[in-house]
Protein backbone atom coordinates (compact mmCIF):
# COMPACT_ATOMS: atom_id res chain seq x y z
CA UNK A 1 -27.57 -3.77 20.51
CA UNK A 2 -25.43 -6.26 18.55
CA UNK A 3 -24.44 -3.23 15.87
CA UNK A 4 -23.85 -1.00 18.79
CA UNK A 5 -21.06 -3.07 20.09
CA UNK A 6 -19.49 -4.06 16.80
CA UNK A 7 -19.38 -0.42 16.31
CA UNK A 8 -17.38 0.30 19.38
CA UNK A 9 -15.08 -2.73 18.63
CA UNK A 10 -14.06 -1.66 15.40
CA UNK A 11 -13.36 2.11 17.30
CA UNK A 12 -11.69 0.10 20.27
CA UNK A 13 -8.95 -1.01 17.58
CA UNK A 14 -8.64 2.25 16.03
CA UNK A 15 -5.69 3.33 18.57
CA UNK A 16 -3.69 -0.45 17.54
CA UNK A 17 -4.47 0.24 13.84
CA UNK A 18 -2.88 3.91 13.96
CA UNK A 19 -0.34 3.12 15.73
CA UNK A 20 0.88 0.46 13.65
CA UNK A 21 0.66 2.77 11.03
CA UNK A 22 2.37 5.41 12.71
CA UNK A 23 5.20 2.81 13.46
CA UNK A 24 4.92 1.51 9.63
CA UNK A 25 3.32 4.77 7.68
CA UNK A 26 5.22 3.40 4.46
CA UNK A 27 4.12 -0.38 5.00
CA UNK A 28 1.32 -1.52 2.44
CA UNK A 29 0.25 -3.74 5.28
CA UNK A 30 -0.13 -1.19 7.56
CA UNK A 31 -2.10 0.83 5.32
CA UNK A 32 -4.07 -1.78 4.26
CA UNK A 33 -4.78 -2.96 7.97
CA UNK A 34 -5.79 0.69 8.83
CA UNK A 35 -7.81 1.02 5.42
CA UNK A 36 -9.80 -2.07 6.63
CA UNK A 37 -10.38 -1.07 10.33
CA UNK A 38 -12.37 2.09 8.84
CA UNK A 39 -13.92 0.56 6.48
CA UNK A 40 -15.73 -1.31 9.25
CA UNK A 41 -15.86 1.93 11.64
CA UNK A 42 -17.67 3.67 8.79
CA UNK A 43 -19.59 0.77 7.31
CA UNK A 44 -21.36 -0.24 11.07
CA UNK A 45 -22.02 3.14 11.71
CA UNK A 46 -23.38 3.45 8.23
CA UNK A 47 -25.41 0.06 9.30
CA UNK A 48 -26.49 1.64 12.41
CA UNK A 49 -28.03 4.86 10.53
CA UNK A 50 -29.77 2.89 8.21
CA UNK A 51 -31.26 0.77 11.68
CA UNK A 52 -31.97 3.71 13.40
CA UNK A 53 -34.70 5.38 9.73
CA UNK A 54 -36.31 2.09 9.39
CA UNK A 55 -37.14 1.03 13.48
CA UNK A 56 -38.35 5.07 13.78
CA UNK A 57 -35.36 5.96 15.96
CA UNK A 58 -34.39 8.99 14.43
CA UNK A 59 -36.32 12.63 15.58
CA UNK A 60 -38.32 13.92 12.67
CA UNK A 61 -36.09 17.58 13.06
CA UNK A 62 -32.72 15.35 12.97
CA UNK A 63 -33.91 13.17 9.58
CA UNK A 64 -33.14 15.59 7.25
CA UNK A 65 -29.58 16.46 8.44
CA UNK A 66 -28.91 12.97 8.83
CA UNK A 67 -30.34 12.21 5.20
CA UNK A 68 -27.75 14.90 3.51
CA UNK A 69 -24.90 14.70 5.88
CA UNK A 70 -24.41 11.37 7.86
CA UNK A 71 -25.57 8.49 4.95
CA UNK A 72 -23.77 10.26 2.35
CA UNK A 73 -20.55 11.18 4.19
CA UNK A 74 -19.82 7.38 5.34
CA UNK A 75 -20.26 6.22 1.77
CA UNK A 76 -18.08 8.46 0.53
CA UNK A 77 -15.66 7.26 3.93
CA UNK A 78 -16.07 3.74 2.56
CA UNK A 79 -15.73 3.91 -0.70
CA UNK A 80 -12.30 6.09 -0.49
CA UNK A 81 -10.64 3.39 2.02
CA UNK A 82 -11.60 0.81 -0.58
CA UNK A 83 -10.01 2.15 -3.42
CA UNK A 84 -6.94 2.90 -1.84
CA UNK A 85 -6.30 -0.53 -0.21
CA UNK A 86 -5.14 -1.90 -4.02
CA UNK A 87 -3.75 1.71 -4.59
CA UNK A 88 -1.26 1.04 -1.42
CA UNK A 89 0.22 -2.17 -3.14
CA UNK A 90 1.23 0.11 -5.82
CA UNK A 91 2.18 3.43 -4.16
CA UNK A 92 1.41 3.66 -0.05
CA UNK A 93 2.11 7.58 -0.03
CA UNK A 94 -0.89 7.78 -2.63
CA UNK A 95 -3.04 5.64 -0.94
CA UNK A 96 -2.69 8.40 2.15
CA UNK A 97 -3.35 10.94 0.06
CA UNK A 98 -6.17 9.14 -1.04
CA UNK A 99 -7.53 9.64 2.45
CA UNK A 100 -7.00 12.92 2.53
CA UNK A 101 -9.09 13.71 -0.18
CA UNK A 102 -12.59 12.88 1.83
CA UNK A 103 -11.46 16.54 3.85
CA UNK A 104 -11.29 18.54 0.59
CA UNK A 105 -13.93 16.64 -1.89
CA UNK A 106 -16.15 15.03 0.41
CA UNK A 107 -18.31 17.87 1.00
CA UNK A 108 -19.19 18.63 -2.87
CA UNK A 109 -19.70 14.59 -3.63
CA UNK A 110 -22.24 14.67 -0.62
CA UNK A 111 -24.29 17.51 -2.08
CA UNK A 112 -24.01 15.58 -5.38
CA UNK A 113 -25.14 12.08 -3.56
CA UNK A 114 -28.17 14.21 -1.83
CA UNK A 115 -28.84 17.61 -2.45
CA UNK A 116 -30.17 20.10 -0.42
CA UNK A 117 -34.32 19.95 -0.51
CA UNK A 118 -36.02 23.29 -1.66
């Protein structure tokens, strides 16, 4: 329960984050304050998968899916908003691009991270 609503806190603060960088899309401390509010989006969900395998909450026909697609894709979420927070104190327009870099290489570092099972 207590992972569930950090969770949804972290989302609830999603709309202030974006807007403030919407309002400040070439502030470092906008970037950085958006960088930080996923990192904890990603990183409780992440927590909440990892809950979910070990207290036998996940369906045995979901486990592989969420083995190859959902652990592997909010590592790569995390990691990427971590490097770019001390990327945005030297360039902020890099540190967005940063971010848009989990759309095009996400999907080939996640097959790396766990391939498919044959």
């Amino acid at each position: 329960m207590g992972l569930n609503l950090l969770y949804l806190a972290f989302i609830a603060l999603v709309p202030f984050t974006s807007g403030v960088l919407g309002d400040y899309d070439n502030n470092t401390a906008a970037i950085v304050l958006y960088a930080i509010n996923m990192i904890l989006v990603s990183g409780s969900f992440s927590a909440q998968v990892v809950y979910s395998y070990r207290n036998g909450l996940v369906r045995p026909e979901a486990r592989p899916y969420e083995r190859r697609y959902a652990g592997p894709a909010t590592v790569i979420v995390v990691v990427v908003f971590l490097v770019s927070i001390p990327v945005a104190f030297v360039s902020p327009f890099a540190a967005t691009l940063m971010w848009l870099a989990i759309f095009f290489v996400g999907g080939r570092v996640s097959d790396r991270i766990a391939p498919t099972s044959s």
